[in-house]
Protein backbone atom coordinates (compact mmCIF):
# COMPACT_ATOMS: atom_id res chain seq x y z
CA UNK A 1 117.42 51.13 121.69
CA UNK A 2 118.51 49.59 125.13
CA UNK A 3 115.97 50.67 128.51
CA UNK A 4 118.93 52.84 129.98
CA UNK A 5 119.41 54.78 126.93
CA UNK A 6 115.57 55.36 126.35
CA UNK A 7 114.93 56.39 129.66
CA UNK A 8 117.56 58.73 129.82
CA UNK A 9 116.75 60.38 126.19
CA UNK A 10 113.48 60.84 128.25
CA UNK A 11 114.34 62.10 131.35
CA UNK A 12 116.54 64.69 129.46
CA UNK A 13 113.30 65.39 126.92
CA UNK A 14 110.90 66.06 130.06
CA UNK A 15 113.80 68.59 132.23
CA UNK A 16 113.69 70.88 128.83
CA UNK A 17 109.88 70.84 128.61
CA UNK A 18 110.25 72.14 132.58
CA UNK A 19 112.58 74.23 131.87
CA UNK A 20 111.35 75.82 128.85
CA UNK A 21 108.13 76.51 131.61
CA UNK A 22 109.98 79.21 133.41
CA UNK A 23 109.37 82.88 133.00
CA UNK A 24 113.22 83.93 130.65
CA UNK A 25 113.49 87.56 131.82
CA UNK A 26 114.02 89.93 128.44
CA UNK A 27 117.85 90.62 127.62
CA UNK A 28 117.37 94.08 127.63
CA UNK A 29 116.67 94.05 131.46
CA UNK A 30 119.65 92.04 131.97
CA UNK A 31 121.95 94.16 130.55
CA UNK A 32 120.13 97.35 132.39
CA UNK A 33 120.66 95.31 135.73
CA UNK A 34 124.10 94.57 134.87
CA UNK A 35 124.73 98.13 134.06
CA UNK A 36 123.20 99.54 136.96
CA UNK A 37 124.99 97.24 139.57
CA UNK A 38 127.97 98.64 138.76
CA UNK A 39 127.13 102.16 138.91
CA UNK A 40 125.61 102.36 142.09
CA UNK A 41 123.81 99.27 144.67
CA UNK A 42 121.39 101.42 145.77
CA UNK A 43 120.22 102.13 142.01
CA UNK A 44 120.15 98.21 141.11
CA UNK A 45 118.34 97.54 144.44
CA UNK A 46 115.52 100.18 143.29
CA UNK A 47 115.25 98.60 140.03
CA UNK A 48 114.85 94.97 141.23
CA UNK A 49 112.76 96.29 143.51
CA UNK A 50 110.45 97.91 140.66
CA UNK A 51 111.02 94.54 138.92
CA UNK A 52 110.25 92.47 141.96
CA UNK A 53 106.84 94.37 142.66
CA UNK A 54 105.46 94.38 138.90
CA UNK A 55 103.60 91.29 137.88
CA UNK A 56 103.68 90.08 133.90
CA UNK A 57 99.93 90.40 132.57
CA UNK A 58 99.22 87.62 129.97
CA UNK A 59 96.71 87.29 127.54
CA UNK A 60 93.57 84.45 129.09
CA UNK A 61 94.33 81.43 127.28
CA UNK A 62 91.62 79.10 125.47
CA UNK A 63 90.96 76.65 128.25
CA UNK A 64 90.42 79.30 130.62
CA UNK A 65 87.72 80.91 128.10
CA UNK A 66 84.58 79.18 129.41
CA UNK A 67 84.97 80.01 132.76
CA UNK A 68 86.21 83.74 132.39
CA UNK A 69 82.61 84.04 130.21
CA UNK A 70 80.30 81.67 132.62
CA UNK A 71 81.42 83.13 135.90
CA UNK A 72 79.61 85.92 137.53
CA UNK A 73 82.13 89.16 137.84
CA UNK A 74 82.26 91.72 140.37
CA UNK A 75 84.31 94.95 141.58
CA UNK A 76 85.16 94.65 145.37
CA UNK A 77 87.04 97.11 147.40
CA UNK A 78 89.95 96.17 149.33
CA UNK A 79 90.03 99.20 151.95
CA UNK A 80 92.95 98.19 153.81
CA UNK A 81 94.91 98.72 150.67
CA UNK A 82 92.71 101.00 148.60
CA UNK A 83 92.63 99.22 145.57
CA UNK A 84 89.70 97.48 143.56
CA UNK A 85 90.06 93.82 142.59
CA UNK A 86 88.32 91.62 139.83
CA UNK A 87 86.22 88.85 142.14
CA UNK A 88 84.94 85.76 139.66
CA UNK A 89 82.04 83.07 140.69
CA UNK A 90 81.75 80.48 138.95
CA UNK A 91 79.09 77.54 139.72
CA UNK A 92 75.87 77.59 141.64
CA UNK A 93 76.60 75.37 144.66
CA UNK A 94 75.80 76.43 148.50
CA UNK A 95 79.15 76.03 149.25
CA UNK A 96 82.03 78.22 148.73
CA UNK A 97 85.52 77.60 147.63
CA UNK A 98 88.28 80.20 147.51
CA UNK A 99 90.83 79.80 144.94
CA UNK A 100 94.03 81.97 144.56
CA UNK A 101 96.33 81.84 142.15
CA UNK A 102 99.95 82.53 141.74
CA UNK A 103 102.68 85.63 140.48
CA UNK A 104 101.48 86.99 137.31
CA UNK A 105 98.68 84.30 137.10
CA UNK A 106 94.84 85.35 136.82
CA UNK A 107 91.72 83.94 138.29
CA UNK A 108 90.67 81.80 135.91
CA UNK A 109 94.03 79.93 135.91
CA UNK A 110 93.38 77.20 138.36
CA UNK A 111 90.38 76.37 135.57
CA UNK A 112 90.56 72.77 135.76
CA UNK A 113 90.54 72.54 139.81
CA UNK A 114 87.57 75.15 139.51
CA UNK A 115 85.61 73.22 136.94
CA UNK A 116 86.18 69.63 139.46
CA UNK A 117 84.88 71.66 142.20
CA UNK A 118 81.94 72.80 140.06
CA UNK A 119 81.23 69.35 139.19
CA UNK A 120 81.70 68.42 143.28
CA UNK A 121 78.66 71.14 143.73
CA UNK A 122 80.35 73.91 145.08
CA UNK A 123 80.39 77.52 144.15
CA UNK A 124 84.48 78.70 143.33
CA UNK A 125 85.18 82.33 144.06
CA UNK A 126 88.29 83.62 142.76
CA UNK A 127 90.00 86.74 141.89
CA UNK A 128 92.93 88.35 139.78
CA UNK A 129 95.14 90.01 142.68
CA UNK A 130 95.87 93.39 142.39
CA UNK A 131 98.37 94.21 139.48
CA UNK A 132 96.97 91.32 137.75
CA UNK A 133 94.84 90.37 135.20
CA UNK A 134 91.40 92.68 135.07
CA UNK A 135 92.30 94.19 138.49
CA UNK A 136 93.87 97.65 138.64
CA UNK A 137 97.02 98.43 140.08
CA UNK A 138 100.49 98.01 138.50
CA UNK A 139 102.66 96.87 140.82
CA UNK A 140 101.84 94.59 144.09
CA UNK A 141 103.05 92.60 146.98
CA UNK A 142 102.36 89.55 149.25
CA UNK A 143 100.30 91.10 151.63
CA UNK A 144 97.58 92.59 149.40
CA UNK A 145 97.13 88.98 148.08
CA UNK A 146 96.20 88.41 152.08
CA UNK A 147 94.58 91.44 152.36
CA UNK A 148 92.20 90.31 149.28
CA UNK A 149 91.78 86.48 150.96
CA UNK A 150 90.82 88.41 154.09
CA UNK A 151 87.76 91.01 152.80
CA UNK A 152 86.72 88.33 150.59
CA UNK A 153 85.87 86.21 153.54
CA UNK A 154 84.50 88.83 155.20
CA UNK A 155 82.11 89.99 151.70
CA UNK A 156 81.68 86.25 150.30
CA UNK A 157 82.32 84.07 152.77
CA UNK A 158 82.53 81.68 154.37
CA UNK A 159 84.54 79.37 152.40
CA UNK A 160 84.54 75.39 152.95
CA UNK A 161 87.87 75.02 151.59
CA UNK A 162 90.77 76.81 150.00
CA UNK A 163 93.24 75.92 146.98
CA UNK A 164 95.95 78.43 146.39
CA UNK A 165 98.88 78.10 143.31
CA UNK A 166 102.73 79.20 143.94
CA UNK A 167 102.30 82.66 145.73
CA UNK A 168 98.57 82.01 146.52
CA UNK A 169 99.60 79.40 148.46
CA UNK A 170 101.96 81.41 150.58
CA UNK A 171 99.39 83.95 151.15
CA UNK A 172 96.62 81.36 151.95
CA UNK A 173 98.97 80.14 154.53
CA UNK A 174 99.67 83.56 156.31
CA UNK A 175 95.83 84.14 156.02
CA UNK A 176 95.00 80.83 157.88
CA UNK A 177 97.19 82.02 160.56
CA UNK A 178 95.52 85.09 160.74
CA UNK A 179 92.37 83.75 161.22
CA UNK A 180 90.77 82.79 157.99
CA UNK A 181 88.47 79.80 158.72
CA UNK A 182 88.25 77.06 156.60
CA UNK A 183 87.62 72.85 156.96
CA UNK A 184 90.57 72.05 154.63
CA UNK A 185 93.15 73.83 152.77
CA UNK A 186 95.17 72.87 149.87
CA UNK A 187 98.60 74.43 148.39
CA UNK A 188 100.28 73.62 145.48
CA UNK A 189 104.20 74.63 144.37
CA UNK A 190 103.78 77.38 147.16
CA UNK A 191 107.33 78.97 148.35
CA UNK A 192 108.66 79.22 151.43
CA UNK A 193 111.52 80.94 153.01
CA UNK A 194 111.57 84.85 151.43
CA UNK A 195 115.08 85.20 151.05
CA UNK A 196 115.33 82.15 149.09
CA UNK A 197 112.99 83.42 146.65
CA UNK A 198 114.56 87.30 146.57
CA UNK A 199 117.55 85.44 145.80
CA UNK A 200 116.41 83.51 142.99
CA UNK A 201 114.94 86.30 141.63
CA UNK A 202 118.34 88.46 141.84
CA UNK A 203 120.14 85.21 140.35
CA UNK A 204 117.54 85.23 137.58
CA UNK A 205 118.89 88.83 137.05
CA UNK A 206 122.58 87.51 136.86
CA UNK A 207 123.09 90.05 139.81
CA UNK A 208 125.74 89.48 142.77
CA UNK A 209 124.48 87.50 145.64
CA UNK A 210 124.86 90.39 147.85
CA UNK A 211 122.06 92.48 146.04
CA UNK A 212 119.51 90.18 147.27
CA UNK A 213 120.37 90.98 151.14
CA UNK A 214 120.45 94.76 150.08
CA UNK A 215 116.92 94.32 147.93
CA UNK A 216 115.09 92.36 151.51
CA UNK A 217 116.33 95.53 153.90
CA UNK A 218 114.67 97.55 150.82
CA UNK A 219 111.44 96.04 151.07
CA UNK A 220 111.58 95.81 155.35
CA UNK A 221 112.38 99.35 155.71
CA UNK A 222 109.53 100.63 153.15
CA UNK A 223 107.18 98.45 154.80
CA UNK A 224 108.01 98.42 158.63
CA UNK A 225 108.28 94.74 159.11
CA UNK A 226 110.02 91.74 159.03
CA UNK A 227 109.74 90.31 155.58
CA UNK A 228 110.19 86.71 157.06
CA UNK A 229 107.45 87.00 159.48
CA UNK A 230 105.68 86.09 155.49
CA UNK A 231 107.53 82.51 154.99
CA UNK A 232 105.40 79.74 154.53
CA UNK A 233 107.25 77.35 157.57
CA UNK A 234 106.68 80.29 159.97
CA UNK A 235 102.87 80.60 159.21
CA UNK A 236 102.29 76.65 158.85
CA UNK A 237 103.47 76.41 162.79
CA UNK A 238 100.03 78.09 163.51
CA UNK A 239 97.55 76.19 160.93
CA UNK A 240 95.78 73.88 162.71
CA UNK A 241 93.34 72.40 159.49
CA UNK A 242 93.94 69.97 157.53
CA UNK A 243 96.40 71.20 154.45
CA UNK A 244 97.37 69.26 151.20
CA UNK A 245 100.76 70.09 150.37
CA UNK A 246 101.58 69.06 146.31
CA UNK A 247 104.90 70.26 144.81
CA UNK A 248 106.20 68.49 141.90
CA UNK A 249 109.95 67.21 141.96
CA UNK A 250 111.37 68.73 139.40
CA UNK A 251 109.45 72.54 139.67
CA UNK A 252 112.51 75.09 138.23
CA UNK A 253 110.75 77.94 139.63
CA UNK A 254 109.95 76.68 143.66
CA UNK A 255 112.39 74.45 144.19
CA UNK A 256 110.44 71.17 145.89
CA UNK A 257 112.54 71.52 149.31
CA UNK A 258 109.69 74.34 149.97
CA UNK A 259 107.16 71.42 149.77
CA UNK A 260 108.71 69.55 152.39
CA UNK A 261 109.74 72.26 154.78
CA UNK A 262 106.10 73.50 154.52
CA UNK A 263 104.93 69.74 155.34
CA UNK A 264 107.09 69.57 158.46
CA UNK A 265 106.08 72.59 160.15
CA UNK A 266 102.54 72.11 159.43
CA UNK A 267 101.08 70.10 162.31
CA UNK A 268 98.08 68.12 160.11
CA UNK A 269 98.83 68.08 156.65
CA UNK A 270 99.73 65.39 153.96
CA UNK A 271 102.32 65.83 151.11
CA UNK A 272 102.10 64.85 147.54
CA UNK A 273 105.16 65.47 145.20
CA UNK A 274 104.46 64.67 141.28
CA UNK A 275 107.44 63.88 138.67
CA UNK A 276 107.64 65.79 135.31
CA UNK A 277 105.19 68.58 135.81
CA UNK A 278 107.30 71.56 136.85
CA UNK A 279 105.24 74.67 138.14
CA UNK A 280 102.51 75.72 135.93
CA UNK A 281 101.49 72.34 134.16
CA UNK A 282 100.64 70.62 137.57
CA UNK A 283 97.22 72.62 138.06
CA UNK A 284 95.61 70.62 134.76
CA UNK A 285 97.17 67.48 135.79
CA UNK A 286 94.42 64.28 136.17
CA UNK A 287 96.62 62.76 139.15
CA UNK A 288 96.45 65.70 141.56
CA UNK A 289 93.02 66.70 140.61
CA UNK A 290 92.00 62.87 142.08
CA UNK A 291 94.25 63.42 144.81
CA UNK A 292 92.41 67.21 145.78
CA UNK A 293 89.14 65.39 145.14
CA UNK A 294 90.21 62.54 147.75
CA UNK A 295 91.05 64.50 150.23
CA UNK A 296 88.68 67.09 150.38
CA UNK A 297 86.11 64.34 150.49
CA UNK A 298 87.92 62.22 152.84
């Protein structure tokens, strides 16, 4: 078999193994949002709305079984948002790391970052958001992920560094800007502009483009503020640290543009895009846990 041809069968091999990463939404909810669009828009906004707000709960896999049953657990109270959250500690260093992990993820997901930093002799805190994992709560947003980074500082702290996956990125970014303090942060396949991602979501539901505007004006009048105000460029213009931007080129879920929009409006940070390892796949992979390890060390 000729180079071109072999390269190409595996090019084509490794976009299906990506693509077969992404969350498939169940047909029956298709065919409900379908339904309900063309009854009424303000019916379909209410149930992408519901959809929007309610994380998937997954069962822990194997490799995150050793640290789910070595870490220490604890129940902390979130007041600003009255809900209880599942807080994990895992090592015995002096120094703290926060980790945060993504949209229907857990804390023990970013294992193999946690078990490096272990090794590194620091102490990882992490939690499952509310709505997720061992936390209570069934449906969530954004800002009770940055309401949890914030009283966790404030009942743990302080933390050295912070790592944060997908939508844990996005909220360590808006918690950096509003004031967490931290040497050196690192994100990895975080998202950026919100209406890009409402509108993947409603294109995801095979729903008109329009639904998406209709579904952000939702979420802005139940919540009294600008739902861009939560976009990863806007925060990164005030984070001053040190940040470690890795997105992976082809990622199906955050498209890698994020990465680099993220990089430019962040005014010291470095960027590190991967081939191959889509979304979820890049947290386990040996090449970006080097690259964390350099430059938190640097």
């Amino acid at each position: 078999m000729q180079d071109g041809a072999r390269n190409k069968i595996i090019e084509m091999t490794k976009k299906t193994q990506i693509k077969n990463q992404t969350l498939q939404i169940p047909k029956p909810i298709l065919l409900t949002a379908t339904l309900l669009q063309a009854i009424s828009p303000k019916l379909v906004t209410w149930f992408a709305a519901k959809l929007f707000t309610t994380p998937l709960k997954h069962k822990i896999p194997k490799r995150e079984w050793e640290m789910d049953s070595q870490s220490k657990k604890e129940r902390l109270w979130i007041p600003s948002i009255r809900k209880k959250i599942q807080v994990y500690r895992y090592g015995m260093g002096a120094k703290k790391v926060l980790l945060v992990h993504g949209w229907s993820g857990r804390g023990t997901q970013l294992v193999k970052i946690a078990n490096m930093l272990v090794e590194m002799g620091y102490e990882v805190i992490s939690f499952d958001a509310p709505a997720h994992g061992k936390s209570s709560g069934h449906s969530t947003l954004m800002p009770e992920f940055i309401a949890s980074i914030m009283e966790l500082e404030k009942s743990m702290g302080p933390f050295v560094y912070v790592v944060g996956h997908s939508l844990g990125g996005m909220s360590l970014l808006t918690s950096l800007r509003r004031g967490l303090q931290v040497k050196k942060a690192v994100i990895i396949g975080s998202g950026d502009v919100i209406q890009d991602i409402i509108d993947a979501f409603i294109a995801r539901l095979t729903l008109k483009p329009n639904i998406g505007v209709l579904l952000k004006e939702h979420f802005e009048k139940q919540h009294q503020e600008e739902m861009e105000s939560y976009s990863s460029h806007v925060a990164a213009q005030y984070v001053t640290v040190p940040t470690l931007v890795v997105h992976d080129a082809t990622d199906n879920e955050v498209p890698v543009k994020a990465a680099y929009n993220i990089h430019e409006h962040l005014r010291n940070s470095e960027l590190f895009i991967t081939e191959g390892l889509g979304h979820r796949k890049i947290l386990g992979d040996e090449k970006v846990l080097d690259k964390i390890k350099e430059f938190l060390v640097r």
